[in-house]
Every structure is written in structure tokens, then in C-alpha cells.
N, C-alpha and C. Protein backbone atom coordinates (compact mmCIF):
# COMPACT_ATOMS: atom_id res chain seq x y z
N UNK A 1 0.85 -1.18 0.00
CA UNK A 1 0.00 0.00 0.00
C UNK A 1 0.90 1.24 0.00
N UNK A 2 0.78 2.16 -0.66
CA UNK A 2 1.25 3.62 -1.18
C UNK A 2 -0.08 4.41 -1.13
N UNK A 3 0.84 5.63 0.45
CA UNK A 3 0.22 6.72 0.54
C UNK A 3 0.47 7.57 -0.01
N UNK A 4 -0.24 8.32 -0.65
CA UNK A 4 0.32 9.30 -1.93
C UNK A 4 -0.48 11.01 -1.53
N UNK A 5 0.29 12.19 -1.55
CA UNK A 5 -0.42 13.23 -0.89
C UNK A 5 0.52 14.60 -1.41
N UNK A 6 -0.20 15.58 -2.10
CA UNK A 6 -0.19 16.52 -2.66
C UNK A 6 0.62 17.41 -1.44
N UNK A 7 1.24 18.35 -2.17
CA UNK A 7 1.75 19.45 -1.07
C UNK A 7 0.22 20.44 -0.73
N UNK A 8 0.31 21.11 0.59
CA UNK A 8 -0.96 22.35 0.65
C UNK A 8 -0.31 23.48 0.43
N UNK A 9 -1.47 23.90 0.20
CA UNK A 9 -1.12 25.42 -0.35
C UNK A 9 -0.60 26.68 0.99
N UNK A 10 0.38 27.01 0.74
CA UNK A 10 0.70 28.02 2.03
C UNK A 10 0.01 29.15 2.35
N UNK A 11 -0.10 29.93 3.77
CA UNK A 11 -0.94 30.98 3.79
C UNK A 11 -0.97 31.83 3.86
N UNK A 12 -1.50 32.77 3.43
CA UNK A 12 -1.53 34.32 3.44
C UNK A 12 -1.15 35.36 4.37
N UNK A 13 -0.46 36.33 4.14
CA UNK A 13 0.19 37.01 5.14
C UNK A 13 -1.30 38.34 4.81
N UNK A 14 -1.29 38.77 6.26
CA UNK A 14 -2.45 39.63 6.24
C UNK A 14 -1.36 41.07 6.99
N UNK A 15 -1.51 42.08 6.25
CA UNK A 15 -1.12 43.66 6.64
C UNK A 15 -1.34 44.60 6.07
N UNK A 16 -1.08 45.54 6.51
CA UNK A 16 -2.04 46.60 6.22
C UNK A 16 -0.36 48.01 5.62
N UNK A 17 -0.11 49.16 4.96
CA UNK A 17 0.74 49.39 4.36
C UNK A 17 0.21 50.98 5.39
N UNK A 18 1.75 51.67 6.02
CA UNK A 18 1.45 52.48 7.06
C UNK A 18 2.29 53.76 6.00
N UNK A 19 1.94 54.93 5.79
CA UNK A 19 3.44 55.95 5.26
C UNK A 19 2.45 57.17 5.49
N UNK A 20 3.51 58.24 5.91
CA UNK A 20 3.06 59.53 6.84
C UNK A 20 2.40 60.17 6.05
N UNK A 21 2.49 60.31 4.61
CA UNK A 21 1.12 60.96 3.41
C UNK A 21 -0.08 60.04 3.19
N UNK A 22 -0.65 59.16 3.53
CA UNK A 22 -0.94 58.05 3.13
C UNK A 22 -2.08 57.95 3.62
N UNK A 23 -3.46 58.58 3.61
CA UNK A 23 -4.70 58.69 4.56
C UNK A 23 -5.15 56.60 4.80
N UNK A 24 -5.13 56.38 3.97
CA UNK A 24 -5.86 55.08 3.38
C UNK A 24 -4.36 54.37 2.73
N UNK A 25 -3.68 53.68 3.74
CA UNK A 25 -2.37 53.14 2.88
C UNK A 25 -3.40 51.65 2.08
N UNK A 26 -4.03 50.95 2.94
CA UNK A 26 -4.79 49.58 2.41
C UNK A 26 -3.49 48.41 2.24
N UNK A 27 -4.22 47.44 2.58
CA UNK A 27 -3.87 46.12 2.17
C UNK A 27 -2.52 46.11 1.44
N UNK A 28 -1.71 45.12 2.11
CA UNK A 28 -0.05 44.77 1.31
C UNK A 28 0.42 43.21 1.31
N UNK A 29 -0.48 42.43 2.23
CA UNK A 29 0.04 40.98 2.44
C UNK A 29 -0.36 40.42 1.11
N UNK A 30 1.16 39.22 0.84
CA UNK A 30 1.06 38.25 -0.20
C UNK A 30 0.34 37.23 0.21
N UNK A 31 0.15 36.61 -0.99
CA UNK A 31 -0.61 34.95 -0.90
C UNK A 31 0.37 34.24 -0.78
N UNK A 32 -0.10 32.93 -0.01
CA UNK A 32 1.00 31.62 0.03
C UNK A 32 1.12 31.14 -0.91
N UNK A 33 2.21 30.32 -1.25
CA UNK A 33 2.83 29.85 -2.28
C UNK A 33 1.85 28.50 -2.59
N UNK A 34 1.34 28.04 -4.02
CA UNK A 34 1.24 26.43 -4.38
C UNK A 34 1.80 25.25 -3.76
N UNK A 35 0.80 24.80 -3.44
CA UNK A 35 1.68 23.30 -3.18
C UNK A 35 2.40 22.42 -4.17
N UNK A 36 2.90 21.62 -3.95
CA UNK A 36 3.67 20.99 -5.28
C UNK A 36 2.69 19.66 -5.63
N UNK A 37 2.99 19.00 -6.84
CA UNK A 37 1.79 17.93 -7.06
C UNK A 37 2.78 16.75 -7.25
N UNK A 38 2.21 15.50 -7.09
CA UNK A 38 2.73 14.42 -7.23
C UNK A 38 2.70 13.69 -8.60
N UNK A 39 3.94 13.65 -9.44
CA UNK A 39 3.87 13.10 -10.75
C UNK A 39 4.22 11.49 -11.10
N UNK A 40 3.47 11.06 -11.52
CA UNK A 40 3.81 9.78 -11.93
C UNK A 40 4.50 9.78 -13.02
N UNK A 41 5.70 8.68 -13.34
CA UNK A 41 6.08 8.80 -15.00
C UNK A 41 6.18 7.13 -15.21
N UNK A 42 5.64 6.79 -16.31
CA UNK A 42 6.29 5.18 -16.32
C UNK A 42 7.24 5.41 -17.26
N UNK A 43 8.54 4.57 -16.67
CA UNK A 43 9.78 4.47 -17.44
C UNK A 43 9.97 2.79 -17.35
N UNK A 44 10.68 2.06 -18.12
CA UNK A 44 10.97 0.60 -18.50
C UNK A 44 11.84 -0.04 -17.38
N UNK A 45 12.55 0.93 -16.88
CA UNK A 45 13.75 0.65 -15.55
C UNK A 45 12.81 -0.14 -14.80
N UNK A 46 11.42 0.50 -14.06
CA UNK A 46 10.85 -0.32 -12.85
C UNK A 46 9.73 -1.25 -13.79
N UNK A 47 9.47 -2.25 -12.87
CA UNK A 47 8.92 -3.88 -13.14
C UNK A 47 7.53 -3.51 -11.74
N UNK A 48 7.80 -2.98 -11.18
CA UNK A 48 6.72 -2.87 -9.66
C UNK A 48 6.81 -1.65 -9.13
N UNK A 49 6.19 -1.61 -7.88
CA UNK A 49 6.02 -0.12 -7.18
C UNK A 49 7.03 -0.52 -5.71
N UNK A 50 7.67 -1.65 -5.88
CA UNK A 50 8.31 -2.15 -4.54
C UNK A 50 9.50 -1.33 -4.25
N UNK A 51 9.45 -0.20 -4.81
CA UNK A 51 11.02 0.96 -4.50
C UNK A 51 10.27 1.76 -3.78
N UNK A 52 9.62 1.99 -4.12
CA UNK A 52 8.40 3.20 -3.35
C UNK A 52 8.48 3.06 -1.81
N UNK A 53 8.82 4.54 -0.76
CA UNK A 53 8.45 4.26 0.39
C UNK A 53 7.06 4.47 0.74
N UNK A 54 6.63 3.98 1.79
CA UNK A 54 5.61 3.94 2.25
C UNK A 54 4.63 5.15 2.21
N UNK A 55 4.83 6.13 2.39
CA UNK A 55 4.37 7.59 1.97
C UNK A 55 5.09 8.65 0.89
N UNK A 56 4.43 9.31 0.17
CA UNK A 56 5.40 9.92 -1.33
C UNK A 56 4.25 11.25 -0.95
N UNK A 57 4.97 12.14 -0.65
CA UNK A 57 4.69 13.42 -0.38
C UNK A 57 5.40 14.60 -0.64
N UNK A 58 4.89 15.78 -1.83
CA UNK A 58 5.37 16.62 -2.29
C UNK A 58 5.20 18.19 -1.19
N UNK A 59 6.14 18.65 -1.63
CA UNK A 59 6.49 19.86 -0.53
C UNK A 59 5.49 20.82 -0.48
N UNK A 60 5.23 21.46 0.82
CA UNK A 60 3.99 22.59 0.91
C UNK A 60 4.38 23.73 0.47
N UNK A 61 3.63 24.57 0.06
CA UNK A 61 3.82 26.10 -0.08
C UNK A 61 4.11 26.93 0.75
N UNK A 62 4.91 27.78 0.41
CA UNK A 62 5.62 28.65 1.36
C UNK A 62 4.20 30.16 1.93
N UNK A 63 4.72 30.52 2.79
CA UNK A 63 4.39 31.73 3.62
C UNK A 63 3.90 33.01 2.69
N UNK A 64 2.84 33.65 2.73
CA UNK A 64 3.41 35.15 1.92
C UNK A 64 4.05 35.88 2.90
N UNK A 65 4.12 37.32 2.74
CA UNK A 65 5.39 37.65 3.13
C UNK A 65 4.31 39.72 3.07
N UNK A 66 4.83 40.34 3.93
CA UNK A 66 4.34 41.71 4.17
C UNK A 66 5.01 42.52 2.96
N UNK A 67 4.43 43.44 1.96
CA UNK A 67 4.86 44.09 1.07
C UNK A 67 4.58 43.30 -0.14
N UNK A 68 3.50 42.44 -0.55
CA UNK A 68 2.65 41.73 -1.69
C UNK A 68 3.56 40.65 -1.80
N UNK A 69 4.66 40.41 -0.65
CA UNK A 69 5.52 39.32 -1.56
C UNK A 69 5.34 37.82 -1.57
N UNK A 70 4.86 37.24 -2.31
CA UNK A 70 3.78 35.92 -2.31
C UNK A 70 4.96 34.95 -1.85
N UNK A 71 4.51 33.87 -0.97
CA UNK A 71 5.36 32.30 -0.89
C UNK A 71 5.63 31.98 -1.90
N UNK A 72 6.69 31.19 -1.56
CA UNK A 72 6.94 30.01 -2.39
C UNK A 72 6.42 28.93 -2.98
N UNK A 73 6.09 28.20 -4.04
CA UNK A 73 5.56 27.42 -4.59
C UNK A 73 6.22 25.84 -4.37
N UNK A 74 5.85 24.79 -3.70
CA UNK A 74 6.15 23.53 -2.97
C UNK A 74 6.88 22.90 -4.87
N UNK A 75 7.84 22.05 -4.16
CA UNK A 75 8.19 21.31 -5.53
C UNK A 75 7.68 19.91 -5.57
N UNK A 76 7.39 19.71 -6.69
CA UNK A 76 6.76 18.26 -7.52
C UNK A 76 7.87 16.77 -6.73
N UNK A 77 6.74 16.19 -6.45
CA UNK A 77 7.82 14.66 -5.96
C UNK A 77 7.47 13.84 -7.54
N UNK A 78 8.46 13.21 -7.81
CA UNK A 78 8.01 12.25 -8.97
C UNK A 78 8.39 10.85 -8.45
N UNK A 79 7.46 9.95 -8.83
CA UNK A 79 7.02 8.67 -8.61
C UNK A 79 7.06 7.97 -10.12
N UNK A 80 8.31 7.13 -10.16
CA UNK A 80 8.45 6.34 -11.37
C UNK A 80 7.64 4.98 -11.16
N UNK A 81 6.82 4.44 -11.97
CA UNK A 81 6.69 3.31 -12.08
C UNK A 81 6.60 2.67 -13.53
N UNK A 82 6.26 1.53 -13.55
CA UNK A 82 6.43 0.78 -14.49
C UNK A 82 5.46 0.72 -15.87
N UNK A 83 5.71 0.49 -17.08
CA UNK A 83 5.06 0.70 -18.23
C UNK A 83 3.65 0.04 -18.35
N UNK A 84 3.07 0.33 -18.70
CA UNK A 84 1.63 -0.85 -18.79
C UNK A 84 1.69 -1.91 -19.67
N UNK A 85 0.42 -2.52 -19.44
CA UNK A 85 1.00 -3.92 -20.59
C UNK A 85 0.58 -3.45 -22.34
């Protein structure tokens, strides 16, 4: 059995933008970054899924960040298995 599980999406930084002319500065927090997705590829090398550890989990999305600056986007795990018949 192979647990298989998407990165989540990271979360939003919430702030508000302060400057001494500025009646109404409004809203400045970024969005969190994408999670990463889990890719399958069949290549001829594998015969089974018996290399596989027990859980295959791609990286979460990063933080946003104060001043619109969005997270990071999680990177892709790839999962080779074997060709079909």
C-alpha cells in the first residue's frame, strides 16, 4: 500500500501598508505559495512499485510575506513506475 499526498497550499500574510502621506495606505500581504503535485512517469527501468516508500509526499507552499511578496511554490515529488501492458 502507497500513501500518496499533494503538497498544501501556504498561507496568506495579512497587513495593512502604514506611510506619513498616506490617509488610506490599504492592504499589502502576499498569498502563500502552491503546493507541489505528485507526478507519476512510467519508465521501462521499474517492473513494480516495490522501491516506493511507504508515503510519497510533495512539498507545501511557502508563507506570503508583508509588502505583496507571495510564498513560495512547494516542488513536484516524482514517482516512477512501471510501463503498462
Amino acid at each position: 500500500r502507497i500513501a500518496i499526498s499533494s503538497g498544501k497550499g501556504g498561507d496568506g500574510h495579512i497587513s495593512f501598508r502604514k506611510e506619513a502621506h498616506v490617509p488610506y495606505g490599504g492592504p499589502d500581504g502576499g498569498n502563500g505559495g502552491k503546493g507541489g503535485s505528485v507526478l507519476i512517469q512510467a519508465t521501462p527501468r521499474r517492473i513494480d512499485f516495490k522501491h516506493v516508500p511507504g508515503h510519497v509526499k510533495a512539498q507545501d507552499g511557502g508563507k506570503g510575506k508583508k509588502t505583496k511578496q507571495d510564498g513560495r511554490n512547494g516542488e513536484n515529488a516524482l514517482l516512477e513506475g512501471p510501463l503498462g501492458p
